[in-house]
C-alpha atoms as a PDB file:
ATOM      1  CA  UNK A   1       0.000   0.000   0.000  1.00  0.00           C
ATOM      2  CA  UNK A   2       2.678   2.763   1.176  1.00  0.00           C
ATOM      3  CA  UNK A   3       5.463   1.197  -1.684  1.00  0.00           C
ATOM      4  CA  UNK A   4       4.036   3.479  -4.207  1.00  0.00           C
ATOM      5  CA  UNK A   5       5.125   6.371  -2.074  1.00  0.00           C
ATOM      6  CA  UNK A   6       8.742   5.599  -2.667  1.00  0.00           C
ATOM      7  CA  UNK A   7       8.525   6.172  -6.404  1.00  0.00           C
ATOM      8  CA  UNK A   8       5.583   9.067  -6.575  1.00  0.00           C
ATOM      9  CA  UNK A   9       6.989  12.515  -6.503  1.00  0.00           C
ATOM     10  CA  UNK A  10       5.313  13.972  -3.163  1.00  0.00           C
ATOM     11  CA  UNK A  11       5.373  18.103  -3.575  1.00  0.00           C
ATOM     12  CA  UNK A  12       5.120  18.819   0.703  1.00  0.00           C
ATOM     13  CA  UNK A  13       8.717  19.060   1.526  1.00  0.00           C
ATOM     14  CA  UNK A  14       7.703  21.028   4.643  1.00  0.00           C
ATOM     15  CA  UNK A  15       6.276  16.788   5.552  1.00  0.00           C
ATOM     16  CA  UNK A  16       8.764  14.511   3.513  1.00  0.00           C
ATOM     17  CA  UNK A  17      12.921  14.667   3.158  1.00  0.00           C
ATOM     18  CA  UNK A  18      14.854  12.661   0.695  1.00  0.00           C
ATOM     19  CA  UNK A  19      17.213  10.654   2.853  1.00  0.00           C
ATOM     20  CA  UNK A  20      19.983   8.364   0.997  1.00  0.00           C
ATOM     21  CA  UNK A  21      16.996   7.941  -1.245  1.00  0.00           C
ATOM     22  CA  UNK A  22      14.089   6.661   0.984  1.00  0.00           C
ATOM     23  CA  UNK A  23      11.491   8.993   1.897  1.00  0.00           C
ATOM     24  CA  UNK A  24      10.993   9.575   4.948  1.00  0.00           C
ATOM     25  CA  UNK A  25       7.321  10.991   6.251  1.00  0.00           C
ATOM     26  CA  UNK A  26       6.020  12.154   9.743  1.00  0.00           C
ATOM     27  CA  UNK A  27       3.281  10.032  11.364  1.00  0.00           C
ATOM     28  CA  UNK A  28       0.745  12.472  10.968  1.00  0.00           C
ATOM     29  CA  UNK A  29       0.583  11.824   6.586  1.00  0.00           C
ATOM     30  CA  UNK A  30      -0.026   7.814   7.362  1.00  0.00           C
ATOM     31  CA  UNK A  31      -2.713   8.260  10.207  1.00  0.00           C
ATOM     32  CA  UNK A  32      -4.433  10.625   8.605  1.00  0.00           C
ATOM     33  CA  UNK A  33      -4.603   8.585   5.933  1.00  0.00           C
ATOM     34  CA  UNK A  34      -8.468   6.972   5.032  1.00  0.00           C
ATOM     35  CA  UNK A  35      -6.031   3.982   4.376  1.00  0.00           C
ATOM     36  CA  UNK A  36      -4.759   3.781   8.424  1.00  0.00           C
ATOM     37  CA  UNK A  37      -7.754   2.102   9.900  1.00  0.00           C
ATOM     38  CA  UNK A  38      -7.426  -0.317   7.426  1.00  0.00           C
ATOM     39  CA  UNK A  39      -3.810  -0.705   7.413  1.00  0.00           C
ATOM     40  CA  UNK A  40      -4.127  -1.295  11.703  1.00  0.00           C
ATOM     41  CA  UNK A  41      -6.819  -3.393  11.732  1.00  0.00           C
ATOM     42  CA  UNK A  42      -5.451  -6.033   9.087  1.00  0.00           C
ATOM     43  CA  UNK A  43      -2.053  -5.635  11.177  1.00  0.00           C
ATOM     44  CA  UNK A  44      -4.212  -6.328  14.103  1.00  0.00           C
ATOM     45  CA  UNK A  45      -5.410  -9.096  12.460  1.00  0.00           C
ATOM     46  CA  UNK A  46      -1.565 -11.290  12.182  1.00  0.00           C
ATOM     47  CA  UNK A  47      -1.037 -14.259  14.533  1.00  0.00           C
ATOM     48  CA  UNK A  48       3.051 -12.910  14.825  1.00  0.00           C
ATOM     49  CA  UNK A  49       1.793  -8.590  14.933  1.00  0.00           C
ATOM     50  CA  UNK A  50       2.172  -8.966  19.269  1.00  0.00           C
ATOM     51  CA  UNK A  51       5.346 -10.805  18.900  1.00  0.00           C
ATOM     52  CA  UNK A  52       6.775  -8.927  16.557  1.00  0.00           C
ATOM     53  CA  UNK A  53       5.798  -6.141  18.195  1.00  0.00           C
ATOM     54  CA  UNK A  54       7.337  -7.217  21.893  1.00  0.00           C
ATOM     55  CA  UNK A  55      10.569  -8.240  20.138  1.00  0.00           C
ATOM     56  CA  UNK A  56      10.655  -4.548  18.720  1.00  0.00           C
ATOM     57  CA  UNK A  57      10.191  -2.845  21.854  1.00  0.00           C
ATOM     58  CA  UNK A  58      12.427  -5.720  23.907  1.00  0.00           C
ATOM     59  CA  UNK A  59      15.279  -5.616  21.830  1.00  0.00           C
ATOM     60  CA  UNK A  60      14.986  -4.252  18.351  1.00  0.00           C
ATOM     61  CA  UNK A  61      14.350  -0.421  20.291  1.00  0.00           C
ATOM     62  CA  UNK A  62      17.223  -0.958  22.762  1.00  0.00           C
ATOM     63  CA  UNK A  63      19.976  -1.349  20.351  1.00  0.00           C
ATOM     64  CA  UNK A  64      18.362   0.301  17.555  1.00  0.00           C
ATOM     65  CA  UNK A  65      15.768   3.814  18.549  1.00  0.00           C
ATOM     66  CA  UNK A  66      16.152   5.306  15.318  1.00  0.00           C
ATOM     67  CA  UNK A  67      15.490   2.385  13.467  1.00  0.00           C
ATOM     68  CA  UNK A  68      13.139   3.469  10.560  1.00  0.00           C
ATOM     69  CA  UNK A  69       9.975   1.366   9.363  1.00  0.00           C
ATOM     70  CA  UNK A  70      11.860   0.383   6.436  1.00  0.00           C
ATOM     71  CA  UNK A  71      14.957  -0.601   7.856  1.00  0.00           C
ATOM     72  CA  UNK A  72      12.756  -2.671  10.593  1.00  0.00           C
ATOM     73  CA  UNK A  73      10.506  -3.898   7.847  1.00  0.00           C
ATOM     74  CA  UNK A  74      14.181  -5.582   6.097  1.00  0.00           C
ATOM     75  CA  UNK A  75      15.409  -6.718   9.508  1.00  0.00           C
ATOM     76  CA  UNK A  76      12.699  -8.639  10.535  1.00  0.00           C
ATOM     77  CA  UNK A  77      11.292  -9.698   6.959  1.00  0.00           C
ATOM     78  CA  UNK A  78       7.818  -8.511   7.869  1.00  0.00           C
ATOM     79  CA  UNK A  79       5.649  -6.013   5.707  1.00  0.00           C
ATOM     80  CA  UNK A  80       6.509  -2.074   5.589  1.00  0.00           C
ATOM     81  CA  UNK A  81       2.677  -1.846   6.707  1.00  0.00           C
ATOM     82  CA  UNK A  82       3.323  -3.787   9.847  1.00  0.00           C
ATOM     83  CA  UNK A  83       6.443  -2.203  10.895  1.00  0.00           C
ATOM     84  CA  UNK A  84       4.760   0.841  10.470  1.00  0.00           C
ATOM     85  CA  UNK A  85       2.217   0.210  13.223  1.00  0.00           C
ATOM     86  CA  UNK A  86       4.642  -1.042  15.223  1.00  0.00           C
ATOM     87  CA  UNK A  87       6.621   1.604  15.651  1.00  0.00           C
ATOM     88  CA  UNK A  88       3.593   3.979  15.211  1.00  0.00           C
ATOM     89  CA  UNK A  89       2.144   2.322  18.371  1.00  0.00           C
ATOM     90  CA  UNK A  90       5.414   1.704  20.163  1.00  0.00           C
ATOM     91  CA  UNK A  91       6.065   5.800  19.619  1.00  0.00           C
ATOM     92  CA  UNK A  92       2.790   6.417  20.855  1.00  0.00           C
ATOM     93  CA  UNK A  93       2.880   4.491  24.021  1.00  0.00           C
ATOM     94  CA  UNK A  94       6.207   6.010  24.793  1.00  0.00           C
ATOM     95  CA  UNK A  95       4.823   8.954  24.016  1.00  0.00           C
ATOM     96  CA  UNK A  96       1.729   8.852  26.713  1.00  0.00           C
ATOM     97  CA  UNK A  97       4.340   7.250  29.225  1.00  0.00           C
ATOM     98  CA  UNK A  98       6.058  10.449  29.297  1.00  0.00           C
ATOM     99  CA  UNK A  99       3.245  12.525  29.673  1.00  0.00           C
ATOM    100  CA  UNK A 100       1.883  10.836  32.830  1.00  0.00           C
ATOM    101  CA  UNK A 101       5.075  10.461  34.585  1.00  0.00           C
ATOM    102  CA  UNK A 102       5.545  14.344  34.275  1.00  0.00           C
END
């Protein structure tokens, strides 16, 4: 679904950056996306999405925290969708952690 990104000229540059060639986009383009309900529900939907998810945050996180979807996506040989909510979700509930401790 989001592969067609990479190739498609996107004309916000105040929202995307050419890095070393992969595009790289803030959260707010995918979730406000009529596609992201979609995209998390069918994620929801995979026997391995809480494993793969608890490996992220166990392990993948710790030695990796800038670790981009794609980069996860190769590492773990799991979709760009997926690894996308993962670290959506992950970012998210970091995110809220903060908030309440302070």
């Amino acid at each position: 679904m989001f592969s067609y990104m990479r190739t498609t000229q996107i004309h916000n540059a105040s929202v995307c950056q050419l890095v070393q060639g992969v595009i790289s986009m803030s959260w707010d383009v995918y979730v406000n996306n009529s596609l992201w309900s979609v995209l998390v529900e069918t994620v929801h939907s995979m026997v391995m999405f809480p494993h793969h998810k608890a490996y992220v945050r166990d392990v993948v996180l710790v030695e990796q925290p800038d670790i981009s979807a794609e980069q996860l996506a190769l590492k773990l040989n799991i979709s760009l969708g997926e690894s996308l909510v993962i670290l959506f979700e992950l970012q998210r509930a970091k995110t809220r952690n903060q908030t309440q401790i302070t």
